[in-house]
Structure formats: structure tokens, C-alpha cells
Protein backbone atom coordinates (compact mmCIF):
# COMPACT_ATOMS: atom_id res chain seq x y z
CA UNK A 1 0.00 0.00 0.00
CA UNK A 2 1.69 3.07 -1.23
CA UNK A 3 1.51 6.25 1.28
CA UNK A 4 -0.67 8.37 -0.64
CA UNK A 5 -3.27 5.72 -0.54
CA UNK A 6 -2.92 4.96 2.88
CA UNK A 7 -3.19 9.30 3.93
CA UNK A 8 -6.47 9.22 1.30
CA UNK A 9 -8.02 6.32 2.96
CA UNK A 10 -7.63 7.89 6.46
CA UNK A 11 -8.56 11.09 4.94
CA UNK A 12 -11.82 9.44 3.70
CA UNK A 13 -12.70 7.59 6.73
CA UNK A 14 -12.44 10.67 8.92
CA UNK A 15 -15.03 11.98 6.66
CA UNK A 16 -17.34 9.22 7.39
CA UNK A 17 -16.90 9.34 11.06
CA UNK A 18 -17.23 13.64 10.79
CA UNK A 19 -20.61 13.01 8.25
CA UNK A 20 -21.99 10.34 10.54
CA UNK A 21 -21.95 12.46 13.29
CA UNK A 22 -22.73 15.93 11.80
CA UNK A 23 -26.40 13.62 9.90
CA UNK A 24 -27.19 11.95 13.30
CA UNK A 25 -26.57 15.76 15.27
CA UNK A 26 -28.44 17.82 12.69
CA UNK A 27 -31.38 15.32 12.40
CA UNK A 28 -31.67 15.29 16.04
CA UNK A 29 -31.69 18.74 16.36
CA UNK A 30 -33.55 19.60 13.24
CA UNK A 31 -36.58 17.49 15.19
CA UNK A 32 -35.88 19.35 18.49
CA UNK A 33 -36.08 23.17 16.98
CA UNK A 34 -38.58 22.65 13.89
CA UNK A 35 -35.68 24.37 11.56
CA UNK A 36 -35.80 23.37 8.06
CA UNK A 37 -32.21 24.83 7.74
CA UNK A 38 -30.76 22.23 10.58
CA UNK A 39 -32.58 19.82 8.55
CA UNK A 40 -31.06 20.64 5.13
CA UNK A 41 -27.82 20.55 6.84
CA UNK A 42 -28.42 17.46 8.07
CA UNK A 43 -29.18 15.98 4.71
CA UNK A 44 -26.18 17.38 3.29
CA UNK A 45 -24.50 15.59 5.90
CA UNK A 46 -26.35 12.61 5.23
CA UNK A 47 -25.68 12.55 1.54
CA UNK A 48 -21.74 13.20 1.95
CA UNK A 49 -21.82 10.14 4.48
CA UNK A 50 -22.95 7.51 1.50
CA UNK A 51 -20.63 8.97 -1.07
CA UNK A 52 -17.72 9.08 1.88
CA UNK A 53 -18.65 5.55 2.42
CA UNK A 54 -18.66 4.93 -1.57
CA UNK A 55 -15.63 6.48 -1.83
CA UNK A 56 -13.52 4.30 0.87
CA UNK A 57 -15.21 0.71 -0.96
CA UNK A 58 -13.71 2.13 -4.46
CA UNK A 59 -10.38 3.29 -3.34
CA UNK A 60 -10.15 -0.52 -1.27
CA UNK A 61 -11.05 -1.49 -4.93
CA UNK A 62 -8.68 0.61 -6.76
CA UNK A 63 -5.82 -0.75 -5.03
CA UNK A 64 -6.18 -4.36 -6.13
CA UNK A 65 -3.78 -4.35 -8.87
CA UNK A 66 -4.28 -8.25 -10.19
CA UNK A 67 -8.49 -7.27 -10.75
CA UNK A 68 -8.32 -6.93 -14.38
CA UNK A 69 -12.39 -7.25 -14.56
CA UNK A 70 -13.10 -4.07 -13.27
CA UNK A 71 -15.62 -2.23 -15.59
CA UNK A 72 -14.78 1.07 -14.43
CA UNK A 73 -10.90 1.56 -14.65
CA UNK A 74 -9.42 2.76 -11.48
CA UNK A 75 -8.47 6.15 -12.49
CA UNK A 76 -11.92 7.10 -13.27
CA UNK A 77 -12.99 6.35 -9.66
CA UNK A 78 -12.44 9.90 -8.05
CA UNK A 79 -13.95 11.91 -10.61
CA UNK A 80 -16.68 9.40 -10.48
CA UNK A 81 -17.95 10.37 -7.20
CA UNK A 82 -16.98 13.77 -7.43
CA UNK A 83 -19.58 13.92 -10.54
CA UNK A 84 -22.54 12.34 -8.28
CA UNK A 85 -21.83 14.12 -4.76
CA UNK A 86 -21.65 17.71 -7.38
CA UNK A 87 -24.90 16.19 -8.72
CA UNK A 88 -27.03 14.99 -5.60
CA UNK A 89 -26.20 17.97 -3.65
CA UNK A 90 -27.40 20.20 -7.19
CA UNK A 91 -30.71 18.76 -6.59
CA UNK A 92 -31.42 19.10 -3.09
CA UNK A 93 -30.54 22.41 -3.27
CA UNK A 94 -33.11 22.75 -5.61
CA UNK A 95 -35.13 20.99 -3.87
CA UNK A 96 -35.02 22.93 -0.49
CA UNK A 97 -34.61 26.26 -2.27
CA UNK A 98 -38.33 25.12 -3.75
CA UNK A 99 -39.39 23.83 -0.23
CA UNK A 100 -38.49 26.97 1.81
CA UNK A 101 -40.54 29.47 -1.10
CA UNK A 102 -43.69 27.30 -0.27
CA UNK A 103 -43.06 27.74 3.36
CA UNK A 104 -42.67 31.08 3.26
CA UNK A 105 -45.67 32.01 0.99
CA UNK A 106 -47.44 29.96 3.93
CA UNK A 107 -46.71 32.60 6.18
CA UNK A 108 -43.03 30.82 7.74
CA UNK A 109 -42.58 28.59 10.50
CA UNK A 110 -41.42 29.24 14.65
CA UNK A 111 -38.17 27.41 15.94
CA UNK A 112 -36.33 27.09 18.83
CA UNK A 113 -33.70 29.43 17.92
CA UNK A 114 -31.80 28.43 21.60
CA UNK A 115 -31.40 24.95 20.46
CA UNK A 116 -30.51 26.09 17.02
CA UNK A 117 -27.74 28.38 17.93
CA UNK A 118 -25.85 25.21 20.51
CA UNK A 119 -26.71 23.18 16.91
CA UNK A 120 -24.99 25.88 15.28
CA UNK A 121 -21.88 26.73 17.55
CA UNK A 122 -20.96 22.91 18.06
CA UNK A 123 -21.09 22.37 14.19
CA UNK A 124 -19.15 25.00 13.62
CA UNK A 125 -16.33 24.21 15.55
CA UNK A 126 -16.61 20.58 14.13
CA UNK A 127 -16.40 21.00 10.51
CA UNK A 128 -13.85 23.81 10.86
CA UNK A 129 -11.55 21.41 13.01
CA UNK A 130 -12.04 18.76 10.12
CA UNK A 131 -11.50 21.21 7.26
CA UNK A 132 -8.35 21.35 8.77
CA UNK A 133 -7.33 18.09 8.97
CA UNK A 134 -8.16 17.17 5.38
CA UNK A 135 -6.48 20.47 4.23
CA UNK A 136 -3.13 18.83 5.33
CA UNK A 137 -4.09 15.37 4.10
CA UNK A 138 -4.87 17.07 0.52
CA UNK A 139 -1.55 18.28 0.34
CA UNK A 140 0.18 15.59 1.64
CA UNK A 141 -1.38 13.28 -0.84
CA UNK A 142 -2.56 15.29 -3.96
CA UNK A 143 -5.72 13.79 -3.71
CA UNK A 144 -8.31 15.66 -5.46
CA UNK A 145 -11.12 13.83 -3.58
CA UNK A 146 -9.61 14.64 0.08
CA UNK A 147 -9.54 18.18 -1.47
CA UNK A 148 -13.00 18.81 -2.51
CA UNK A 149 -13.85 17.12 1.02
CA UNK A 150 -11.54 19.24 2.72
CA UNK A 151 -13.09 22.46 0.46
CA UNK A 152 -16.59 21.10 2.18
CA UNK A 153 -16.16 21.18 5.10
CA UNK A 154 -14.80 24.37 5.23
CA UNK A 155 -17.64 25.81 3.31
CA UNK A 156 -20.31 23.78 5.63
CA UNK A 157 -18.28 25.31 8.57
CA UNK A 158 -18.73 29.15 7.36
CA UNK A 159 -22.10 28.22 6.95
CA UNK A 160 -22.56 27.12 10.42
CA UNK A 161 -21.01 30.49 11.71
CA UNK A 162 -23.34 32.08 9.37
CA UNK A 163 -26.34 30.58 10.97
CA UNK A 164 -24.95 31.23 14.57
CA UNK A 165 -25.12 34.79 13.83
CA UNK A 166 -28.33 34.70 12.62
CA UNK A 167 -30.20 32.61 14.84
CA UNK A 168 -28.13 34.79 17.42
CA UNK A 169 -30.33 37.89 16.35
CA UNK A 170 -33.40 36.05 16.05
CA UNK A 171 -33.55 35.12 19.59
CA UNK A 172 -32.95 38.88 20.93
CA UNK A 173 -35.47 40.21 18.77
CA UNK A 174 -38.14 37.43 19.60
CA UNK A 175 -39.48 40.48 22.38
CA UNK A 176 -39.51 43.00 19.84
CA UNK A 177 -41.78 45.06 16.93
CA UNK A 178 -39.81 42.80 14.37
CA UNK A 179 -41.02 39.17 16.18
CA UNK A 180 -43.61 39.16 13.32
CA UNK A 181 -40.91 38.39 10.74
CA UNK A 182 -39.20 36.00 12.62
CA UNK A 183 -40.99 33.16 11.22
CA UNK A 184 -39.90 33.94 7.72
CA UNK A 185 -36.30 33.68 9.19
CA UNK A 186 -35.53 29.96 8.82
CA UNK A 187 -36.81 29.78 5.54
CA UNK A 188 -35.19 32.70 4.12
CA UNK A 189 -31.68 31.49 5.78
CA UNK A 190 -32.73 28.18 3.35
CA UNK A 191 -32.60 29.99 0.45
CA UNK A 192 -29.93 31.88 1.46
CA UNK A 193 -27.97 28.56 1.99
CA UNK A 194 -29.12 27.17 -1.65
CA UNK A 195 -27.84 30.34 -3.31
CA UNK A 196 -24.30 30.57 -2.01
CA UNK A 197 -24.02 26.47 -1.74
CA UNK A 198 -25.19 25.62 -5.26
CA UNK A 199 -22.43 27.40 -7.58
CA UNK A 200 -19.91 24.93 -5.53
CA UNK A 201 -21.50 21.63 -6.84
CA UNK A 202 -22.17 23.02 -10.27
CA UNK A 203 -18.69 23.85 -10.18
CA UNK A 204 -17.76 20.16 -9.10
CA UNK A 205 -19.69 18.89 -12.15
CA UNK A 206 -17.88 21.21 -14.87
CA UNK A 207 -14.43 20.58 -13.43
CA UNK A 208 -14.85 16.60 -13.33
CA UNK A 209 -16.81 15.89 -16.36
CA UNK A 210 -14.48 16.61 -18.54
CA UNK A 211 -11.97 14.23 -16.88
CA UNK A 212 -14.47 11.41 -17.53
CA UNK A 213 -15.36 12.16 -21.16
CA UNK A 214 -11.64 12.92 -21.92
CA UNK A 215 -12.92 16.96 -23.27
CA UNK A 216 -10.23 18.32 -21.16
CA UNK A 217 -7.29 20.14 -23.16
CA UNK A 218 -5.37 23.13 -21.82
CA UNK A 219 -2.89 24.79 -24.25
CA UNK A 220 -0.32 26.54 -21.69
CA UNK A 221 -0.38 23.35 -19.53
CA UNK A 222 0.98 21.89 -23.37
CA UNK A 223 3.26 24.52 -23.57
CA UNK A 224 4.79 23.83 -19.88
CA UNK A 225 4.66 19.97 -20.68
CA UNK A 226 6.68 20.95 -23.96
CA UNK A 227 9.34 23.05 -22.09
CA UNK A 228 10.08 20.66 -19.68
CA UNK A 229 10.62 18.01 -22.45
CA UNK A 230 12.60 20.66 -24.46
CA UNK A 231 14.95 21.46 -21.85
CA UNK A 232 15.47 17.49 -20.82
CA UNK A 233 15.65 15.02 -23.83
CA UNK A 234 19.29 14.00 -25.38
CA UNK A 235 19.75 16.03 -28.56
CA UNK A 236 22.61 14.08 -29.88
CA UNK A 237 19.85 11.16 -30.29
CA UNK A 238 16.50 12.99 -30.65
CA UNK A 239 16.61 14.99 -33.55
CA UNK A 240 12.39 16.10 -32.91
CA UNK A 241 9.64 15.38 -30.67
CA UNK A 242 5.85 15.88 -30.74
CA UNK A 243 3.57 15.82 -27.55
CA UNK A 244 -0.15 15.56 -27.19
CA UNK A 245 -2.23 15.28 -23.35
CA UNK A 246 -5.54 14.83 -22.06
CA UNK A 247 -6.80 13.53 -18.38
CA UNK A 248 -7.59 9.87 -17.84
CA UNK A 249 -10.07 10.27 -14.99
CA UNK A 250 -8.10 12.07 -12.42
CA UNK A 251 -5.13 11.33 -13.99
CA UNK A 252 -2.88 13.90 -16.60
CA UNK A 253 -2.34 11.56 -19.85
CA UNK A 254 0.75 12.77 -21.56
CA UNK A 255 2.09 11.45 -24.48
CA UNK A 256 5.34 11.66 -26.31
CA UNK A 257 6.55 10.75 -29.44
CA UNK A 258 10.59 11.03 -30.12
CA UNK A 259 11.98 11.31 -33.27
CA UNK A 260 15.33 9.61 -33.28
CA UNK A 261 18.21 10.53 -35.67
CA UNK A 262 18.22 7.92 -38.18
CA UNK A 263 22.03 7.31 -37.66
CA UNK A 264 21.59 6.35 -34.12
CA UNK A 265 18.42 4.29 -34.69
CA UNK A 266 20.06 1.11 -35.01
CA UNK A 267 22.00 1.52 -31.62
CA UNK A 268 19.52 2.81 -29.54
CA UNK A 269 19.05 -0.29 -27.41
CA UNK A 270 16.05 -0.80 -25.39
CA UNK A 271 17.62 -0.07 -22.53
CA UNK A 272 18.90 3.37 -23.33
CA UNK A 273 15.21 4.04 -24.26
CA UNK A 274 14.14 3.25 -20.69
CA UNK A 275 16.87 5.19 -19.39
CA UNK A 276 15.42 8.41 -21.45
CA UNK A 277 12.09 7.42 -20.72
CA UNK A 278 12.52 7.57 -16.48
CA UNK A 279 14.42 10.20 -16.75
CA UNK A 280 11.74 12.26 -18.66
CA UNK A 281 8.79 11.05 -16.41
CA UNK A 282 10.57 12.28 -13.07
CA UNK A 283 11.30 15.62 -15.14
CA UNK A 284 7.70 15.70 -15.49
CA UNK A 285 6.58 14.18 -12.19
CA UNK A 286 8.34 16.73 -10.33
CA UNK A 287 5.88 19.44 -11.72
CA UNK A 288 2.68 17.00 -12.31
CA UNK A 289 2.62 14.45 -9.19
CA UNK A 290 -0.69 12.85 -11.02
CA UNK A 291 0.99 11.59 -13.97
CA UNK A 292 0.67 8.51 -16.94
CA UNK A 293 2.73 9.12 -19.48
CA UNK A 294 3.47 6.82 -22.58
CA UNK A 295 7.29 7.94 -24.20
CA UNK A 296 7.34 6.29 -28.07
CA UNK A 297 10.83 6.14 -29.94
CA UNK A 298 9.89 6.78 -33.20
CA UNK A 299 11.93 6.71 -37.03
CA UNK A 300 9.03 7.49 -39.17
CA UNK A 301 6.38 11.07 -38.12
CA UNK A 302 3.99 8.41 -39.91
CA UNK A 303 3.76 7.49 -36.26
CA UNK A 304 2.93 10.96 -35.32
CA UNK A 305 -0.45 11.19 -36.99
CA UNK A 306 -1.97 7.87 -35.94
CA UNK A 307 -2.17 8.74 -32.18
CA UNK A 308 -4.83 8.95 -30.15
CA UNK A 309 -4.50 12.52 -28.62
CA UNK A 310 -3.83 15.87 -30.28
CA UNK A 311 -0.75 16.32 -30.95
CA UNK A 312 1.54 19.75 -30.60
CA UNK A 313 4.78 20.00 -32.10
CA UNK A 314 7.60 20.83 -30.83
């Protein structure tokens, strides 16, 4: 089990541990105050608890190198479930944001804001504490899956602070001219919550589809991947070079075809090609940790133009 495996499966199951308790808290206390907006929460806890649990079966998966009858190839796992956690959370939004308008045109709803605020205050310092921890495991492990978690609960912990506040000057105007629009406060603090949550799934979706469809092409990440190469590959025996790359689930595909001189074609053994090939890929590596890179010794650009990828050249 390599290390970055080990620091993403410990990063995944303190998410289910964090989600399990955050559901079973809000639930409870979305019961005890009435508030739709503990509830939601809840839910959203809920719903990252299955895919955190998903998420730990595939990587266990993932990791068994001699399953060759996988139907989904391991690389494709994280963007996977980044895709359907972007796209269940995109629809409960929705689908709260459409719940709280009803309430509200029903004239709102009373809570118990004093339950709602220790719901709010002891979330708060939860998720933020958890953020943290899966900050540090992101970057320890360059695992874009502990990083969108990590980006989660950091979001879900502003949130929480944001509702502290606000339930905070709910309950000292509940004696006031303004109690009358205290009902309407829960609901509205829904929609509030749909609105600034809902670009961040949407955003999910865009940034991982592409890695699933293979749509993903980025023309000064081409240019960086060709300067690298320029600056690194033997010009006594590679007289030209072309380079194409796209993403292979979560992976950066990068492919590279090298022209030999034709004089030193016969004599290139295939053990001086492996020699230029690991050297190239830690070149590379050192700037893009989440590399697969294929490194063809070519005599004939015929080659060239019956790849897979588009190709730039050099």
C-alpha cells in the first residue's frame, strides 16, 4: 500500500466518522427546533456520508492491482464520485430552495432558535476542526477527492457560523416590533444557503466531467509539458519530438513521441530508451505528481499522426 493511498483512505474515513456524526446531530436537532435549515444541513450531511462511504469501498477497490475485470478503470474512480456528490447535492438544493418558497408564501414557521444556535456553535467548531485536517491530508497526498472534502467542510463550517449569527439575532429580537418576521427567518436562511451552496457543486460537475469524457485540453499546460521536455531530452539522439495530453479520470495523460536521428536508430538499445524514458517522467513528475505518461521512440512522423491525442509539435 503506497503512502498516498494509505493518507487518502484515512482522509476518507475521517469523513465518514465527521458526516456520521454531523447527519445523526443535525437530524436530532432539526426534530428538536422545527428548523428546516438544521434539517437541510443534516441531509447534506447525510448525503456526503454515503458517497464518503462509496468512496472508501472504491479506493479498497482501486488498489487491487491483479483485478483486471473491473468495468470502471481505477483512475476514473475519483472523478466518479466527485460527478454524483456535485450532482445529488445540485438537486437538493433545488429541492429545499423550492421547499423553503412554499413555506414562506405559507406565512413561515417558529423554531427554537436556543437549540438552534448550541446546533450551530458545536457544528461549527466541528467542521472547521475537520476542514483542517483534510487540508493537510490534501496536500500531503494530492488527492483531489480529500480536497473537494476538505473544500466542504470548510464551506459547511462558514455556513454554520453564518447561521450562529443569525439565529443569534433572532432570539434577541423574539421580544420586539420585528417578532412578526421572525418566522420567515428559517426559511429565508434556506434559500440563502441554496444560493451561495449551489455554484460549488455546479462547479464540481464542470471541473470533473471533462476528466471522464476525456474533453479536457489546456494549451499553456501543453506549452509547460513541452518546455520541460525541451529542456530534458538527449539532442545528440532525438533529432524532434511531438507531444499531445488529455486527463484519464483524475489522472494527466501525456504522451510523447521522439523522433530519433536515423544514424543512431540502429543503436539505440532498449535499454537506453528506458533510461530516457525515467528520466523524462521524473522531469515531469516533479511538476505534475498525477501523472501517466506513454514515451514512443519513433523513425518514421507516420507514427505521429496515428495517435490517439492531439498532438503539438515541438
Amino acid at each position: 500500500m503506497s503512502r498516498n493511498i494509505t493518507i487518502e483512505e484515512q482522509g476518507i474515513r475521517l469523513s465518514i466518522l465527521g458526516n456520521f456524526f454531523m447527519a445523526t446531530l443535525g437530524l436530532c436537532f432539526a426534530s428538536l427546533s422545527h428548523s428546516e435549515m438544521i434539517l437541510l444541513d443534516g441531509v447534506f450531511s447525510l448525503i456526503n456520508l454515503v458517497i464518503a462511504y462509496l468512496s472508501l469501498k472504491i479506493l479498497r477497490r482501486s488498489k487491487q492491482s491483479n483485478d483486471y475485470y473491473n468495468s470502471i478503470p481505477p483512475i476514473y474512480f475519483e472523478p466518479l464520485i466527485n460527478l454524483v456528490k456535485g450532482v445529488i447535492l445540485t438537486i437538493v438544493c433545488l429541492l429545499a430552495f423550492g421547499s423553503s418558497v412554499i413555506i414562506i408564501l405559507n406565512g413561515g414557521h417558529a423554531i427554537s432558535t436556543g437549540k438552534a444556535i448550541w446546533y450551530a456553535l458545536l457544528a461549527t467548531l466541528v467542521c472547521m476542526t475537520i476542514a483542517i485536517k483534510q487540508g493537510k491530508r490534501a496536500n500531503a497526498c494530492s488527492s483531489s477527492l480529500i480536497e473537494v472534502d476538505a473544500k466542504s467542510w470548510f464551506i459547511d463550517g462558514l455556513l454554520s457560523g453564518v447561521v450562529v449569527l443569525v439565529f443569534t439575532i433572532v432570539f434577541f429580537l423574539q421580544n420586539t416590533t420585528l417578532a412578526i418576521f421572525l418566522p420567515y427567518a428559517d426559511p429565508i436562511l434556506v434559500i440563502f444557503l441554496c444560493l451561495i451552496v449551489a455554484p460549488i457543486p455546479v462547479e464540481i460537475i464542470k471541473e470533473n466531467w471533462p476528466k471522464l469524457v476525456g474533453e479536457k485540453y489546456d494549451v499553456q499546460l501543453e506549452y509547460k509539458i513541452i518546455d520541460i521536455i525541451d529542456k530534458h531530452i538527449p539532442k545528440t539522439t532525438i533529432q524532434d519530438y511531438y507531444v499531445s495530453h488529455g486527463y484519464l479520470g483524475d489522472k494527466l495523460y501525456v504522451q510523447c513521441h521522439l523522433l530519433v536521428i536515423e544514424e543512431i536508430s540502429q543503436k539505440l538499445s532498449l535499454a537506453e530508451q528506458d533510461k530516457i524514458r525515467a528520466f523524462l517522467y521524473q522531469k515531469l513528475r516533479d511538476d505534475f505528481p498525477s501523472l501517466a505518461i506513454d514515451i514512443n521512440f519513433i523513425c518514421d512522423p507516420i507514427w505521429v499522426e496515428r495517435r490517439i491525442l492531439h498532438v503539438s509539435k515541438a
